[in-house]
PDB file of N, CA and C in Angstrom:
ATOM      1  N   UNK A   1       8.326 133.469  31.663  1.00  0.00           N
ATOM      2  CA  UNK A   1       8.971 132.177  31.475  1.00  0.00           C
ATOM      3  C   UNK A   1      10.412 132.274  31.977  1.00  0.00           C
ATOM      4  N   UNK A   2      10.590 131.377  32.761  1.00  0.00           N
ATOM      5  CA  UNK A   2      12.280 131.328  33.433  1.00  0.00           C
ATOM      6  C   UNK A   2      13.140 130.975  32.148  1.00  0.00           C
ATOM      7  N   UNK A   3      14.116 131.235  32.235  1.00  0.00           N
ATOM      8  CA  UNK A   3      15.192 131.343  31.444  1.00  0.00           C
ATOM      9  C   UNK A   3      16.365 130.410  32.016  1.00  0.00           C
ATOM     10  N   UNK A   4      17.267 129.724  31.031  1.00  0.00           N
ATOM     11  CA  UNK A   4      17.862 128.304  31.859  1.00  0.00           C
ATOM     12  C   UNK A   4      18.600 129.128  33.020  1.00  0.00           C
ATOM     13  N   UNK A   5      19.444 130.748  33.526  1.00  0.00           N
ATOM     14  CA  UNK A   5      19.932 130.968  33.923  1.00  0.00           C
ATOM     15  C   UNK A   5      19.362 131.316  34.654  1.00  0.00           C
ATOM     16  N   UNK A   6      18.113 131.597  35.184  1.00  0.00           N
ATOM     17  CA  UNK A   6      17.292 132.125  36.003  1.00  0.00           C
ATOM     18  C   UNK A   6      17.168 130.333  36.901  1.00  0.00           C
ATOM     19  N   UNK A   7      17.113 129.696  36.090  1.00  0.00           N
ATOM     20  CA  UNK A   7      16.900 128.096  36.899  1.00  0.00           C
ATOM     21  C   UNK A   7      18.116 127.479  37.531  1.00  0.00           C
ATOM     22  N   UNK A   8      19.609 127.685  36.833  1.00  0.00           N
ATOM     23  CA  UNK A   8      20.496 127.644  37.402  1.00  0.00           C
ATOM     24  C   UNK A   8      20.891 128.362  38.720  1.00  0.00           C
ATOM     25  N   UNK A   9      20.048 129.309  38.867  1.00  0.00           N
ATOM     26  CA  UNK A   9      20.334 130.235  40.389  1.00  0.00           C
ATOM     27  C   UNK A   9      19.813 129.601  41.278  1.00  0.00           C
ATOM     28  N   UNK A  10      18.817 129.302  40.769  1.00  0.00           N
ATOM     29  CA  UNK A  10      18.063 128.819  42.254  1.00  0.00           C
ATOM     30  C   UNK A  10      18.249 127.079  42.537  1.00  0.00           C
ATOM     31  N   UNK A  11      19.491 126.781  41.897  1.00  0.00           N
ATOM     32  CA  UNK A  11      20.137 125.629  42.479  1.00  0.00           C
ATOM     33  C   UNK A  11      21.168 125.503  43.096  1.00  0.00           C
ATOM     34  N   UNK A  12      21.098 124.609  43.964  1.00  0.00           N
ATOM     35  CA  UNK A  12      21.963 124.854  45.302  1.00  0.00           C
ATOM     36  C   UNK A  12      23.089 123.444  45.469  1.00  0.00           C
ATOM     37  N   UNK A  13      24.210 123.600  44.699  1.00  0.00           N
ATOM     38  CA  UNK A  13      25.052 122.417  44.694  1.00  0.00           C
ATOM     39  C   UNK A  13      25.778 122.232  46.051  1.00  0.00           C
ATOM     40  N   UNK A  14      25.633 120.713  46.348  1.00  0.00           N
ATOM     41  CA  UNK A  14      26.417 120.094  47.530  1.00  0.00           C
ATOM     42  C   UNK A  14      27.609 119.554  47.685  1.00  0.00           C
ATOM     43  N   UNK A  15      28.514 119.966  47.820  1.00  0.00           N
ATOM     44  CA  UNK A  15      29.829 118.766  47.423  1.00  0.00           C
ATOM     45  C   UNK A  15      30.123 118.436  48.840  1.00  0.00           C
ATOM     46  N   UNK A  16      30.458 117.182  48.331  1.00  0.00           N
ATOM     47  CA  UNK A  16      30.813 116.133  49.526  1.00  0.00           C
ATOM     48  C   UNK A  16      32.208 115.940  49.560  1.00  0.00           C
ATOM     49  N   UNK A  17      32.813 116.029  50.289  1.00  0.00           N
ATOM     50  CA  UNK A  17      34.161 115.817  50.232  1.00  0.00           C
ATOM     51  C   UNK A  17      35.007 114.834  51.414  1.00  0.00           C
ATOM     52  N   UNK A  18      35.377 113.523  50.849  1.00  0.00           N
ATOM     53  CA  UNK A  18      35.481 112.337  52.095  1.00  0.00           C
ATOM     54  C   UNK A  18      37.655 112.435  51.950  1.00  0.00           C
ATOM     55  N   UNK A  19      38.126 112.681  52.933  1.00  0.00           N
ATOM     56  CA  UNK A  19      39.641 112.527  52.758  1.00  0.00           C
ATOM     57  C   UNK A  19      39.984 112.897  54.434  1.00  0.00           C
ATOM     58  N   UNK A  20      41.294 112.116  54.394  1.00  0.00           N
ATOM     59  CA  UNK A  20      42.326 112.178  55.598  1.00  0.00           C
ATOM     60  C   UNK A  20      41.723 113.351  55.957  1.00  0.00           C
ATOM     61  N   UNK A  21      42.329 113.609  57.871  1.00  0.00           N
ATOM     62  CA  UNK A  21      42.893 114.745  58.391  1.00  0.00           C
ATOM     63  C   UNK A  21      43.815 115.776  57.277  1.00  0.00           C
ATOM     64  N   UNK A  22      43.437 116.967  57.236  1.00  0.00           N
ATOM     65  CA  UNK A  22      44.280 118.435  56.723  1.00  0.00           C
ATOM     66  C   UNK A  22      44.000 119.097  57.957  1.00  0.00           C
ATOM     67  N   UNK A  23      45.034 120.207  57.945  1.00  0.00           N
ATOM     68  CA  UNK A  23      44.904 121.543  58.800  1.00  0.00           C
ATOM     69  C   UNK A  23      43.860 122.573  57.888  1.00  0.00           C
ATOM     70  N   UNK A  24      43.088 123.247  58.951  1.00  0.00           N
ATOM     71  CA  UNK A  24      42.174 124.125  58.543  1.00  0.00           C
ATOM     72  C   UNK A  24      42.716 124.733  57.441  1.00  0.00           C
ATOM     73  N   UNK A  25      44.089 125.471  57.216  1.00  0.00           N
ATOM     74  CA  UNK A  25      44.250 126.330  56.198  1.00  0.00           C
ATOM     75  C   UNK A  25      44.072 125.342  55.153  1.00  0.00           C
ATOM     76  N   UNK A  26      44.432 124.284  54.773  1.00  0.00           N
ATOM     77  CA  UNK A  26      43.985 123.358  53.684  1.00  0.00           C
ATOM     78  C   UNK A  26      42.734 123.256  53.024  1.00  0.00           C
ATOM     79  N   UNK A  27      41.768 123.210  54.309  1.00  0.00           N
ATOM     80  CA  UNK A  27      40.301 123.046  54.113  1.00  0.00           C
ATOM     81  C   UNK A  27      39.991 123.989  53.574  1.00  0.00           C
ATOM     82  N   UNK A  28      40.111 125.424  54.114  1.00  0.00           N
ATOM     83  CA  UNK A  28      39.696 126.491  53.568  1.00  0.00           C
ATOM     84  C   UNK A  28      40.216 126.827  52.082  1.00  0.00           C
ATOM     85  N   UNK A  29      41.110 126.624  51.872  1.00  0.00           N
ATOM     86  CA  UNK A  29      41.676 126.634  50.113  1.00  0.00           C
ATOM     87  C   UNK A  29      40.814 125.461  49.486  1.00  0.00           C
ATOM     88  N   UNK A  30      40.762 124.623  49.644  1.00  0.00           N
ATOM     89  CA  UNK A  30      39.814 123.845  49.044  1.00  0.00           C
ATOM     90  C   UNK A  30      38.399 123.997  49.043  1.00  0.00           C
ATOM     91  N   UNK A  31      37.746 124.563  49.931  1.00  0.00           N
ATOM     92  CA  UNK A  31      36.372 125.169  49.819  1.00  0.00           C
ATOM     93  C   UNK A  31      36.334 126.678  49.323  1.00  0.00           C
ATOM     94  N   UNK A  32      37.194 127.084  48.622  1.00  0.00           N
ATOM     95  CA  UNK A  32      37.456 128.201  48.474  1.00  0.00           C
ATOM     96  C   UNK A  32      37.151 127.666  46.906  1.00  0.00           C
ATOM     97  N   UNK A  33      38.637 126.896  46.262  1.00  0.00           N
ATOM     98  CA  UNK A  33      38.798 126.415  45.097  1.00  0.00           C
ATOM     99  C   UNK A  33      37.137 125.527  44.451  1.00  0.00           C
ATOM    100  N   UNK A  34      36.354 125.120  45.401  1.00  0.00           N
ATOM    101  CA  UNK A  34      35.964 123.873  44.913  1.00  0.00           C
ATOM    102  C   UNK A  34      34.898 124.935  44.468  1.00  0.00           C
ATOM    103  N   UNK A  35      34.365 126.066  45.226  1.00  0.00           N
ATOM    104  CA  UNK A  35      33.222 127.180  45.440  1.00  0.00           C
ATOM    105  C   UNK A  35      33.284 128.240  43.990  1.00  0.00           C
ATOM    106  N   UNK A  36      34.462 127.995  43.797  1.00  0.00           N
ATOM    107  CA  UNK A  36      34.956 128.904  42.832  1.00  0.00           C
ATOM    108  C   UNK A  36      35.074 128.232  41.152  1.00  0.00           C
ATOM    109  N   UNK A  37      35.048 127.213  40.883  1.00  0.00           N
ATOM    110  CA  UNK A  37      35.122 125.635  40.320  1.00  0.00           C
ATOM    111  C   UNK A  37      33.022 125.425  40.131  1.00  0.00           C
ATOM    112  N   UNK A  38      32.145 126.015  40.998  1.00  0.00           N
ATOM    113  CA  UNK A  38      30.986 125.881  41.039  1.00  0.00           C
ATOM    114  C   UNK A  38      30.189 127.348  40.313  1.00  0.00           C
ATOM    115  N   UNK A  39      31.019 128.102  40.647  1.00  0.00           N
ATOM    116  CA  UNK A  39      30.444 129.259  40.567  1.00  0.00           C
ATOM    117  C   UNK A  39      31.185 129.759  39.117  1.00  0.00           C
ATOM    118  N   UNK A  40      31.812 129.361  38.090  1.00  0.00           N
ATOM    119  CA  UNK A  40      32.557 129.483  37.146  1.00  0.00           C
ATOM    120  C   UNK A  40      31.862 128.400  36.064  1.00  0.00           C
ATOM    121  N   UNK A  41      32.008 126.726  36.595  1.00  0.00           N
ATOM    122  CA  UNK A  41      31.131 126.026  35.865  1.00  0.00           C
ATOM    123  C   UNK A  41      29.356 126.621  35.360  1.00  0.00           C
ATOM    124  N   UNK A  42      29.178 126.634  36.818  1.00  0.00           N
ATOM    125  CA  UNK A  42      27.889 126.643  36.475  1.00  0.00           C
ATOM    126  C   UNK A  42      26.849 127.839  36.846  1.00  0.00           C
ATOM    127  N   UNK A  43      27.603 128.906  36.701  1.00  0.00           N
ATOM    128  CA  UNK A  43      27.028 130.526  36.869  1.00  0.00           C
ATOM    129  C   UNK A  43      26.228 130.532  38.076  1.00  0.00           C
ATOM    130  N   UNK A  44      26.681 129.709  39.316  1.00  0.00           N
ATOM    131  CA  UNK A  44      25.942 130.034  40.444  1.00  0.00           C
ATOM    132  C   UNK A  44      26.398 130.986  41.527  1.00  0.00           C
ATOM    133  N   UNK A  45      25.490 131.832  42.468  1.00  0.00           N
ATOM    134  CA  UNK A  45      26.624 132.782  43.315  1.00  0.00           C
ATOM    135  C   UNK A  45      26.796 131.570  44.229  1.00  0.00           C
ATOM    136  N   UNK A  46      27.916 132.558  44.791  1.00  0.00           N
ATOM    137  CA  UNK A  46      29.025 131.268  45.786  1.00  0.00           C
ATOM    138  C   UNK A  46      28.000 130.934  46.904  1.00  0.00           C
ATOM    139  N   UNK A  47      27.030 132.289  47.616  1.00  0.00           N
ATOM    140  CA  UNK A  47      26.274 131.436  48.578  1.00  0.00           C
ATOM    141  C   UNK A  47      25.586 130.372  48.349  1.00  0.00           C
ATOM    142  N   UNK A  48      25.560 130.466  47.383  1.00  0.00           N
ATOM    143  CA  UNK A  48      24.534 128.989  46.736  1.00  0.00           C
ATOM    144  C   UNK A  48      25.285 127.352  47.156  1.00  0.00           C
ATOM    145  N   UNK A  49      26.642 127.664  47.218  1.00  0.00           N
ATOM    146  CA  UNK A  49      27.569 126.568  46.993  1.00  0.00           C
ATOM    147  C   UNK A  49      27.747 125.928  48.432  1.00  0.00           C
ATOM    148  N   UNK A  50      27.492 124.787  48.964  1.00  0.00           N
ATOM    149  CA  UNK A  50      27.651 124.446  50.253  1.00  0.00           C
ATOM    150  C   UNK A  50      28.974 123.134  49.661  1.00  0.00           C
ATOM    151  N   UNK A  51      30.092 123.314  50.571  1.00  0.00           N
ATOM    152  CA  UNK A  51      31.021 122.146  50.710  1.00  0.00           C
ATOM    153  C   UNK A  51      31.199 121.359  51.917  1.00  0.00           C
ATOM    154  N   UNK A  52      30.695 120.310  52.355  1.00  0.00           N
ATOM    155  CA  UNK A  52      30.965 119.173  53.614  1.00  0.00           C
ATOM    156  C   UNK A  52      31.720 118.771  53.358  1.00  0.00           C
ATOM    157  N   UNK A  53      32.665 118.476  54.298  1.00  0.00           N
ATOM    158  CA  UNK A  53      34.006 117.970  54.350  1.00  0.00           C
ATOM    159  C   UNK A  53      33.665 116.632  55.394  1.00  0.00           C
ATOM    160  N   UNK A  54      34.473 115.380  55.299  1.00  0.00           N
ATOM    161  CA  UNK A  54      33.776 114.425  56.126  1.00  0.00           C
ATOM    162  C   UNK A  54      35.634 113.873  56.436  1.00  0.00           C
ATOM    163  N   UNK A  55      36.199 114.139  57.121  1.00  0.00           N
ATOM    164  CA  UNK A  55      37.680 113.616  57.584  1.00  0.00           C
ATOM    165  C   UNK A  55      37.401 112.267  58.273  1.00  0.00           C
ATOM    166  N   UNK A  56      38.418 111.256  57.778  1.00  0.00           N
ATOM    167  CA  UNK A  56      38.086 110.018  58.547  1.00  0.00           C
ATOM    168  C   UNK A  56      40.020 109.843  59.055  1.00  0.00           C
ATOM    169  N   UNK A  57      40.070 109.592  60.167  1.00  0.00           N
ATOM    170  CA  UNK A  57      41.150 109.372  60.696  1.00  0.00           C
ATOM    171  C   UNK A  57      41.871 108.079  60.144  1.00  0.00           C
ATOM    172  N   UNK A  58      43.513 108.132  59.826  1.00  0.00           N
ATOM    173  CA  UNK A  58      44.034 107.210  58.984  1.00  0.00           C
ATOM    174  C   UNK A  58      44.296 106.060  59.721  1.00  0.00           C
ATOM    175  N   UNK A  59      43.167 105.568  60.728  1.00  0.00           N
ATOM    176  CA  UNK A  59      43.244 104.340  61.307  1.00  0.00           C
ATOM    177  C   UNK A  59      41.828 103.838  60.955  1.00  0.00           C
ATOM    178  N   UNK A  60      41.089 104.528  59.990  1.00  0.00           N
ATOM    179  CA  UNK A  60      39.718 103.862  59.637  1.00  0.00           C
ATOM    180  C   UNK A  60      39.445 103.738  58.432  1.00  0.00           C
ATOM    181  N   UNK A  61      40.927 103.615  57.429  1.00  0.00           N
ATOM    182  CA  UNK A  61      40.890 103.487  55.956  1.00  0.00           C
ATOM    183  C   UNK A  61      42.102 102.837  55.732  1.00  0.00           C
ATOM    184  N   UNK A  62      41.989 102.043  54.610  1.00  0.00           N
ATOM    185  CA  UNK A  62      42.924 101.431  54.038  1.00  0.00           C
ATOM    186  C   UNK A  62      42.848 101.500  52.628  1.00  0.00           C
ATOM    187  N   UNK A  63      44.346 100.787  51.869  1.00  0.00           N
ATOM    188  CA  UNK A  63      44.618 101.193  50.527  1.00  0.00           C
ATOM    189  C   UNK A  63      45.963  99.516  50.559  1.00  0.00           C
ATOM    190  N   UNK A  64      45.723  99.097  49.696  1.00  0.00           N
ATOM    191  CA  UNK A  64      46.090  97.810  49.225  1.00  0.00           C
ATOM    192  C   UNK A  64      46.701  96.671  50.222  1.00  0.00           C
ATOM    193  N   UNK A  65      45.132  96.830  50.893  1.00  0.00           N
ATOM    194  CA  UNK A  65      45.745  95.690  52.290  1.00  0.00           C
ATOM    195  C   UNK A  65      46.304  96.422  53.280  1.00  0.00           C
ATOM    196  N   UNK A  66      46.236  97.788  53.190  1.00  0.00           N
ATOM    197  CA  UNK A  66      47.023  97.883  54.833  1.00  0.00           C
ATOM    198  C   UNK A  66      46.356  99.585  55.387  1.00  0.00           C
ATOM    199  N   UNK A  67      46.372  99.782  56.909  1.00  0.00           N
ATOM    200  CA  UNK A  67      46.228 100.766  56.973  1.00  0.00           C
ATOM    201  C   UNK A  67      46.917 101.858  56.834  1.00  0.00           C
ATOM    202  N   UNK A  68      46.031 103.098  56.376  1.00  0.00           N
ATOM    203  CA  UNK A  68      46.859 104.252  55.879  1.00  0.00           C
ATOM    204  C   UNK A  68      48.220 104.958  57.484  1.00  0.00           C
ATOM    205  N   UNK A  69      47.163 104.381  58.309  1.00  0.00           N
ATOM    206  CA  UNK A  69      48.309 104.478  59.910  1.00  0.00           C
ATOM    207  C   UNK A  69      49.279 104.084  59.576  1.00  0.00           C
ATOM    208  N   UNK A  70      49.354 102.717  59.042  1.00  0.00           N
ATOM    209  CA  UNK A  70      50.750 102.134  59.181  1.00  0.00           C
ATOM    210  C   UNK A  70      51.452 101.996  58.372  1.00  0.00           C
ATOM    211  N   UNK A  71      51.166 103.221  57.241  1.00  0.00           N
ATOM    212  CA  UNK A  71      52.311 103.361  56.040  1.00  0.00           C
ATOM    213  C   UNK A  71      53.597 104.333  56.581  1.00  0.00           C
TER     214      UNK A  71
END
């Protein structure tokens, strides 16, 4: 009989992550942090942990009526 921690392994969390342009070193601290945040919560090893990052350029989002370009 599996055991809840034996079932927790063999799950494979996705995080999605939607924000502005960063420089790589950014990204990587944050998939670092977020992997580490997964693997602490929820007793999974880090390969288990996949993070997508989805960057949308600040001419294809806005925030109270205006674009983030033209703040």
């Amino acid at each position: 009989m599996a055991t809840d921690i034996d079932n927790r392994e063999k799950e494979m969390p996705i995080v999605t992550v939607q924000q502005g342009p960063r420089t790589i070193e950014l990204k990587r601290e944050l998939v670092k942090q977020i992997t580490d945040a997964f693997v602490n919560a929820l007793a999974v090893p880090p390969e288990s942990v996949q993070v997508w990052i989805h960057e949308t350029p600040t001419d294809s989002w806005g925030v109270a009526g205006k674009l983030t370009a033209d703040k």
